[in-house]
C-alpha atoms as a PDB file:
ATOM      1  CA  UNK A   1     -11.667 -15.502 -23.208  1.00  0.00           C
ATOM      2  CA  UNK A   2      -8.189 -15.836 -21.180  1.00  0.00           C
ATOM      3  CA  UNK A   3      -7.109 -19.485 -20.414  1.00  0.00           C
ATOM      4  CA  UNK A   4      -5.718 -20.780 -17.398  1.00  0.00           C
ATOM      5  CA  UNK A   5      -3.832 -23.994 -18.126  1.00  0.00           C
ATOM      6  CA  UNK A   6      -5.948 -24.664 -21.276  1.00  0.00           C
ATOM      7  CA  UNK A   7      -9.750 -24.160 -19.357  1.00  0.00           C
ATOM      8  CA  UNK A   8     -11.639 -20.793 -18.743  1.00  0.00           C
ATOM      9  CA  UNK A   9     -11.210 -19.856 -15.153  1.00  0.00           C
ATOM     10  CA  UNK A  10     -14.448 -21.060 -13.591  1.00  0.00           C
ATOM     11  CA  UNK A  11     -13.604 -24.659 -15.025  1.00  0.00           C
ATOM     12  CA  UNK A  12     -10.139 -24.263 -14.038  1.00  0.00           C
ATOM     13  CA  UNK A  13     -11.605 -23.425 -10.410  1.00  0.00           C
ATOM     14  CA  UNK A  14     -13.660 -26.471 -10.747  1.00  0.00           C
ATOM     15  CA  UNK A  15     -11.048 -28.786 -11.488  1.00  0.00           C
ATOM     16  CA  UNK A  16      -8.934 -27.083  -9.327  1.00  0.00           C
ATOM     17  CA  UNK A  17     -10.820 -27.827  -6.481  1.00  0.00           C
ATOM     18  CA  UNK A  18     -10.921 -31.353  -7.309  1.00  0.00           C
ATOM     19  CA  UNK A  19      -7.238 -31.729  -6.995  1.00  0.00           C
ATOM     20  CA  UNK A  20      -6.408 -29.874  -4.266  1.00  0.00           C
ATOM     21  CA  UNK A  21      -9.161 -30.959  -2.312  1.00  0.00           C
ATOM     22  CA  UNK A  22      -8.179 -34.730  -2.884  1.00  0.00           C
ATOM     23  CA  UNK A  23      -4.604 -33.789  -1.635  1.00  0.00           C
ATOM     24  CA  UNK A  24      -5.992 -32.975   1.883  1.00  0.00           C
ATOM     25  CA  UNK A  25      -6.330 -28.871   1.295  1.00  0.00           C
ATOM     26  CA  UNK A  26      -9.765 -26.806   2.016  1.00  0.00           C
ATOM     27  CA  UNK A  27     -10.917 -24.344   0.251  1.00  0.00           C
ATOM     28  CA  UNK A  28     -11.458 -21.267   2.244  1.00  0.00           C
ATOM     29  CA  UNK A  29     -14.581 -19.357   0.251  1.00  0.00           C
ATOM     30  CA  UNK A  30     -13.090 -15.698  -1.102  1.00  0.00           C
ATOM     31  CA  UNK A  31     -15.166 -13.079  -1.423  1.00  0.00           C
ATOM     32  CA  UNK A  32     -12.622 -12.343  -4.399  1.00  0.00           C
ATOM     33  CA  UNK A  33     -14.163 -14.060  -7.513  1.00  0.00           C
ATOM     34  CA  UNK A  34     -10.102 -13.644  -8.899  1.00  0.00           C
ATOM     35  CA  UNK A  35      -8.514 -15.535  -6.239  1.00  0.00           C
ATOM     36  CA  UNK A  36      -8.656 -19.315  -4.792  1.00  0.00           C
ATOM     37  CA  UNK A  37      -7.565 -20.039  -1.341  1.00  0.00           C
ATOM     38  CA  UNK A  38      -6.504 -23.232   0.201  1.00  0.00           C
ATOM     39  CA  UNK A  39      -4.998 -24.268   3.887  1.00  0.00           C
ATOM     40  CA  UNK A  40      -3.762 -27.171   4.796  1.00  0.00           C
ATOM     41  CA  UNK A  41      -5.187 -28.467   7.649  1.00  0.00           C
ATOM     42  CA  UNK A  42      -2.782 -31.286   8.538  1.00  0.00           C
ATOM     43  CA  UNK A  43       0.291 -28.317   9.103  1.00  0.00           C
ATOM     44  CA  UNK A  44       1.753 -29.145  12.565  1.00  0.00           C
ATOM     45  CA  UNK A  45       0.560 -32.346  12.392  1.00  0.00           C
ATOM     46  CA  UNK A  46      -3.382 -31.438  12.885  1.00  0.00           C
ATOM     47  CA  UNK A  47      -2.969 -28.731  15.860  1.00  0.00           C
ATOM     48  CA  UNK A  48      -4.333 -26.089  13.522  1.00  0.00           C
ATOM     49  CA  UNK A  49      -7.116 -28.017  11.628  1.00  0.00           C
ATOM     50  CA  UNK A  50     -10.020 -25.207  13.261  1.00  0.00           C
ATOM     51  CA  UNK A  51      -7.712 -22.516  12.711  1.00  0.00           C
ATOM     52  CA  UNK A  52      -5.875 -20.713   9.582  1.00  0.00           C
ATOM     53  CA  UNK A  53      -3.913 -18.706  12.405  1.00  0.00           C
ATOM     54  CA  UNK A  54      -3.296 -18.475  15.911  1.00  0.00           C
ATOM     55  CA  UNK A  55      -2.245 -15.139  17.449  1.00  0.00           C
ATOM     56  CA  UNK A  56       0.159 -15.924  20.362  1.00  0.00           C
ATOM     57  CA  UNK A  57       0.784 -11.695  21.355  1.00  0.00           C
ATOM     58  CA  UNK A  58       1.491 -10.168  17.975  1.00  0.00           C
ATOM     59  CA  UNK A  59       3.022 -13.390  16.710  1.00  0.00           C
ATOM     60  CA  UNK A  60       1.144 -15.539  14.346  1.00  0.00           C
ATOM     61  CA  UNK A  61       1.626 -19.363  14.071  1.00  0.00           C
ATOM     62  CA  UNK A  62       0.193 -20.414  10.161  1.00  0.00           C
ATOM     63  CA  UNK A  63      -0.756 -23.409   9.182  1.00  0.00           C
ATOM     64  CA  UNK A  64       0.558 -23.859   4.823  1.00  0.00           C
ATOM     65  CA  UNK A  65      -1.690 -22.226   2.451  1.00  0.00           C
ATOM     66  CA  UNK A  66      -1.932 -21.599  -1.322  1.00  0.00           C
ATOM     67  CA  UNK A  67      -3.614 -19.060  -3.422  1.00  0.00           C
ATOM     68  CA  UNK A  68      -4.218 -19.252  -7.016  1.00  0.00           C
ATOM     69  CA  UNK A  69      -4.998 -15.602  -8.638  1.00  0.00           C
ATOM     70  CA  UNK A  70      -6.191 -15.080 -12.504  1.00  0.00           C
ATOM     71  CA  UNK A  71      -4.341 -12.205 -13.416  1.00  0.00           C
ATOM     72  CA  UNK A  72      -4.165 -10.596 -17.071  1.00  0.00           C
ATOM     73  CA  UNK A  73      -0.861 -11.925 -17.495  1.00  0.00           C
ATOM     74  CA  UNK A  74      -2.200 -15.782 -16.375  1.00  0.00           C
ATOM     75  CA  UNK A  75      -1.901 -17.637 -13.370  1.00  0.00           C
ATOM     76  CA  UNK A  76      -0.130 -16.495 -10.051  1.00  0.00           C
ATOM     77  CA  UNK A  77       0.519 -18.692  -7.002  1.00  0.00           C
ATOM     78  CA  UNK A  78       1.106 -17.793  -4.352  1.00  0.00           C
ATOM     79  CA  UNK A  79       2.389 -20.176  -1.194  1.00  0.00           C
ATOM     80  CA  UNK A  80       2.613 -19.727   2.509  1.00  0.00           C
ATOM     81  CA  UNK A  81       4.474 -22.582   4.342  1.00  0.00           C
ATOM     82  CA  UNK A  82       3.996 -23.459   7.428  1.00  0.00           C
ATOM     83  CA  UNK A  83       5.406 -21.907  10.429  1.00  0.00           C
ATOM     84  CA  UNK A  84       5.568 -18.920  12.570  1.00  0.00           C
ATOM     85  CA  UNK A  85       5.696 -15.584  10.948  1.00  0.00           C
ATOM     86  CA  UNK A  86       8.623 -13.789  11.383  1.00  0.00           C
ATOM     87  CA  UNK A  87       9.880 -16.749  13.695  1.00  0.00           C
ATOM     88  CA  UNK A  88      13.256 -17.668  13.579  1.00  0.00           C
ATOM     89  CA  UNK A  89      15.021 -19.619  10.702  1.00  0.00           C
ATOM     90  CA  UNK A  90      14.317 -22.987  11.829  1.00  0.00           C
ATOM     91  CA  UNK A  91      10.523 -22.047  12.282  1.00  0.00           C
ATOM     92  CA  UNK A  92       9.740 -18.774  10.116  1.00  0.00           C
ATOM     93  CA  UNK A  93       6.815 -19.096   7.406  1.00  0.00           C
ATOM     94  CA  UNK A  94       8.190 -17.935   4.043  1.00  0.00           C
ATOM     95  CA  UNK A  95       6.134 -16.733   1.567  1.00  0.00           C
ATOM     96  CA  UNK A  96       6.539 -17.979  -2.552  1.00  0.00           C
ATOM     97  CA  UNK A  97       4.863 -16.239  -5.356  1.00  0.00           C
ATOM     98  CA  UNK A  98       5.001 -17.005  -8.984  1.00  0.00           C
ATOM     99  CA  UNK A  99       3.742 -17.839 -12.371  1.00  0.00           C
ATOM    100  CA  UNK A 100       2.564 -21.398 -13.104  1.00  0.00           C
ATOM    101  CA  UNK A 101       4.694 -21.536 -15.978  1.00  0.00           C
ATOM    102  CA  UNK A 102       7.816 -20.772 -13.821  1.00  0.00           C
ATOM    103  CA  UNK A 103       7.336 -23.932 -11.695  1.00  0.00           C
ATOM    104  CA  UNK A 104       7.721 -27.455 -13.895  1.00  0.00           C
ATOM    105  CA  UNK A 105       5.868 -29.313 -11.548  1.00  0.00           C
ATOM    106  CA  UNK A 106       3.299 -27.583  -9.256  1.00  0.00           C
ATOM    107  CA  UNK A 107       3.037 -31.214  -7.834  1.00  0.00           C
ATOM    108  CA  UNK A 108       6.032 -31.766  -6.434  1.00  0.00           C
ATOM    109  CA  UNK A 109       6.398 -28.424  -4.901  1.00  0.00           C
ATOM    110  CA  UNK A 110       3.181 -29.319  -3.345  1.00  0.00           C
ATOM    111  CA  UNK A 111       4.370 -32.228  -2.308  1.00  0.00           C
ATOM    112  CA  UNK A 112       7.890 -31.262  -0.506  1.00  0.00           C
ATOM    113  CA  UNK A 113       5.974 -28.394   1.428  1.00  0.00           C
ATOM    114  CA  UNK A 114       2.992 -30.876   2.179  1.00  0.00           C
ATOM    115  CA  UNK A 115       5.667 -32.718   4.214  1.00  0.00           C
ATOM    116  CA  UNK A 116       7.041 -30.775   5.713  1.00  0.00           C
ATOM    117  CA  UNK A 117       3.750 -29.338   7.114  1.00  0.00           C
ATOM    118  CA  UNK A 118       3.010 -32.536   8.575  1.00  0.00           C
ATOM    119  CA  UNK A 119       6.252 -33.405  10.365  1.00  0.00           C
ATOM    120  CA  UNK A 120       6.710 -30.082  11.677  1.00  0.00           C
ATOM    121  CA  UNK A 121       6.455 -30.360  15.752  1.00  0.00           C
ATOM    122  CA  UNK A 122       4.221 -28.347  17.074  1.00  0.00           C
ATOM    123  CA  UNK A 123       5.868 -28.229  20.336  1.00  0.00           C
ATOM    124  CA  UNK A 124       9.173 -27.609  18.287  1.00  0.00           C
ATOM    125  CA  UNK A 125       7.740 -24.350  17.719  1.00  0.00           C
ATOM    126  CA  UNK A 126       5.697 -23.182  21.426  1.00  0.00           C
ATOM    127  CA  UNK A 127       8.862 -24.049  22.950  1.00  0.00           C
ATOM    128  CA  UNK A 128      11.224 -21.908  20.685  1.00  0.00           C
ATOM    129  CA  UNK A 129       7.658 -19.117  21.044  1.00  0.00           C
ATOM    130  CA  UNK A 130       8.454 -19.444  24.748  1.00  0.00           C
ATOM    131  CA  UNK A 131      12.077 -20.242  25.535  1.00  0.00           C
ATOM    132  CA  UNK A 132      14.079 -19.710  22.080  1.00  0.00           C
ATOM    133  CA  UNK A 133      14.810 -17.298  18.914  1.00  0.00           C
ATOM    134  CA  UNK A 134      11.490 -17.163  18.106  1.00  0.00           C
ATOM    135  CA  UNK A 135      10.604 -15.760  21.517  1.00  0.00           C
ATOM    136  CA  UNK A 136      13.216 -13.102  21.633  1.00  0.00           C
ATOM    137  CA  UNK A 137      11.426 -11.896  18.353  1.00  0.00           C
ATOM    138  CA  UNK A 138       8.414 -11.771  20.065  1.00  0.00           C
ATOM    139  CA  UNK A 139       9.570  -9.660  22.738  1.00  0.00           C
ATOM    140  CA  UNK A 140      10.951  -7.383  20.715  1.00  0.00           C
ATOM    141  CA  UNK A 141       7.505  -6.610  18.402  1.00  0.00           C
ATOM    142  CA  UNK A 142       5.848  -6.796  21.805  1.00  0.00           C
ATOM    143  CA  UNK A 143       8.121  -3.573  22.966  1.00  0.00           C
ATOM    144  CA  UNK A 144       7.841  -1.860  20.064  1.00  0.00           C
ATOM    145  CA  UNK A 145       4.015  -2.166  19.934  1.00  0.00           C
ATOM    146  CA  UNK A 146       3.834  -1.364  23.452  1.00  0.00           C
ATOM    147  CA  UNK A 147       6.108   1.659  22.909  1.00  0.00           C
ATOM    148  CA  UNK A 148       4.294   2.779  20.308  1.00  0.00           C
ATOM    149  CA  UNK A 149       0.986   2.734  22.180  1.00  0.00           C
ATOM    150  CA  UNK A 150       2.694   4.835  24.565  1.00  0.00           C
ATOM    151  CA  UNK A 151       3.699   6.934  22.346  1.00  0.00           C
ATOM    152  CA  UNK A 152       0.343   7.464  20.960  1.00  0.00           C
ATOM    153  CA  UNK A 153      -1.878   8.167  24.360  1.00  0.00           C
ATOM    154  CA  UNK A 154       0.889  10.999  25.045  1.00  0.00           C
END
């Protein structure tokens, strides 16, 4: 039977669980019995808590989120931070993915993106949506998709 940090995979889940749960992250049920999900609700301090995403036109604004996958090779994680995707620099969520091994101390990674999850400004990032970078990028999937939906009724 394959290990995952010493336990079989339903006991790692378990414990798992435990820890992340205590460190303020849900666990969003998968219908994938190889895969365990987690958001963190406090990203922008709280405005997302009911919501893992928020579609503002073809712009998403995600709160941080973690996924731990048995694969035959071991354990992959997989880590979303917080922010808008395909924003600009200052507020772009970036995606991480590795092997447990790879990372000396899951808990500290945790940590650092943690807090920066819950200082990030909310407004920061609706007013850049609106007025800054962010917005311009916006636009510009907004034309395209519109263009292409022209494209496609012709």
């Amino acid at each position: 039977m394959k290990q995952f940090l010493g336990l079989p995979w339903d006991s790692f889940k378990e414990v798992n669980d435990f820890y992340m749960t205590q460190r303020g992250w849900r666990l969003n049920h998968s219908p994938r019995g190889n895969v365990q999900e987690f958001d963190f609700p406090e990203s922008f301090q709280g405005a997302l808590a009911r919501h893992e995403v928020i579609t503002l036109g073809t712009t998403l604004v995600a709160k941080l989120a973690c996924y731990f996958t048995r694969t035959p090779g071991g354990l992959r994680v997989r880590v979303n931070t917080c922010g808008v995707l395909d924003g600009c620099r200052e507020h772009r969520s970036v995606s991480f993915r590795f092997a447990v091994p790879q990372i000396h101390s899951l808990r500290r990674f945790l940590e650092s993106l943690e807090r920066r999850a819950t200082t990030r400004m909310p407004i920061e990032a609706a007013y850049c949506l609106v007025f800054g970078e962010c917005g311009e990028r916006v636009s510009v999937e907004l034309e395209a998709a519109a263009t292409r939906h022209e494209t496609e009724r012709v």
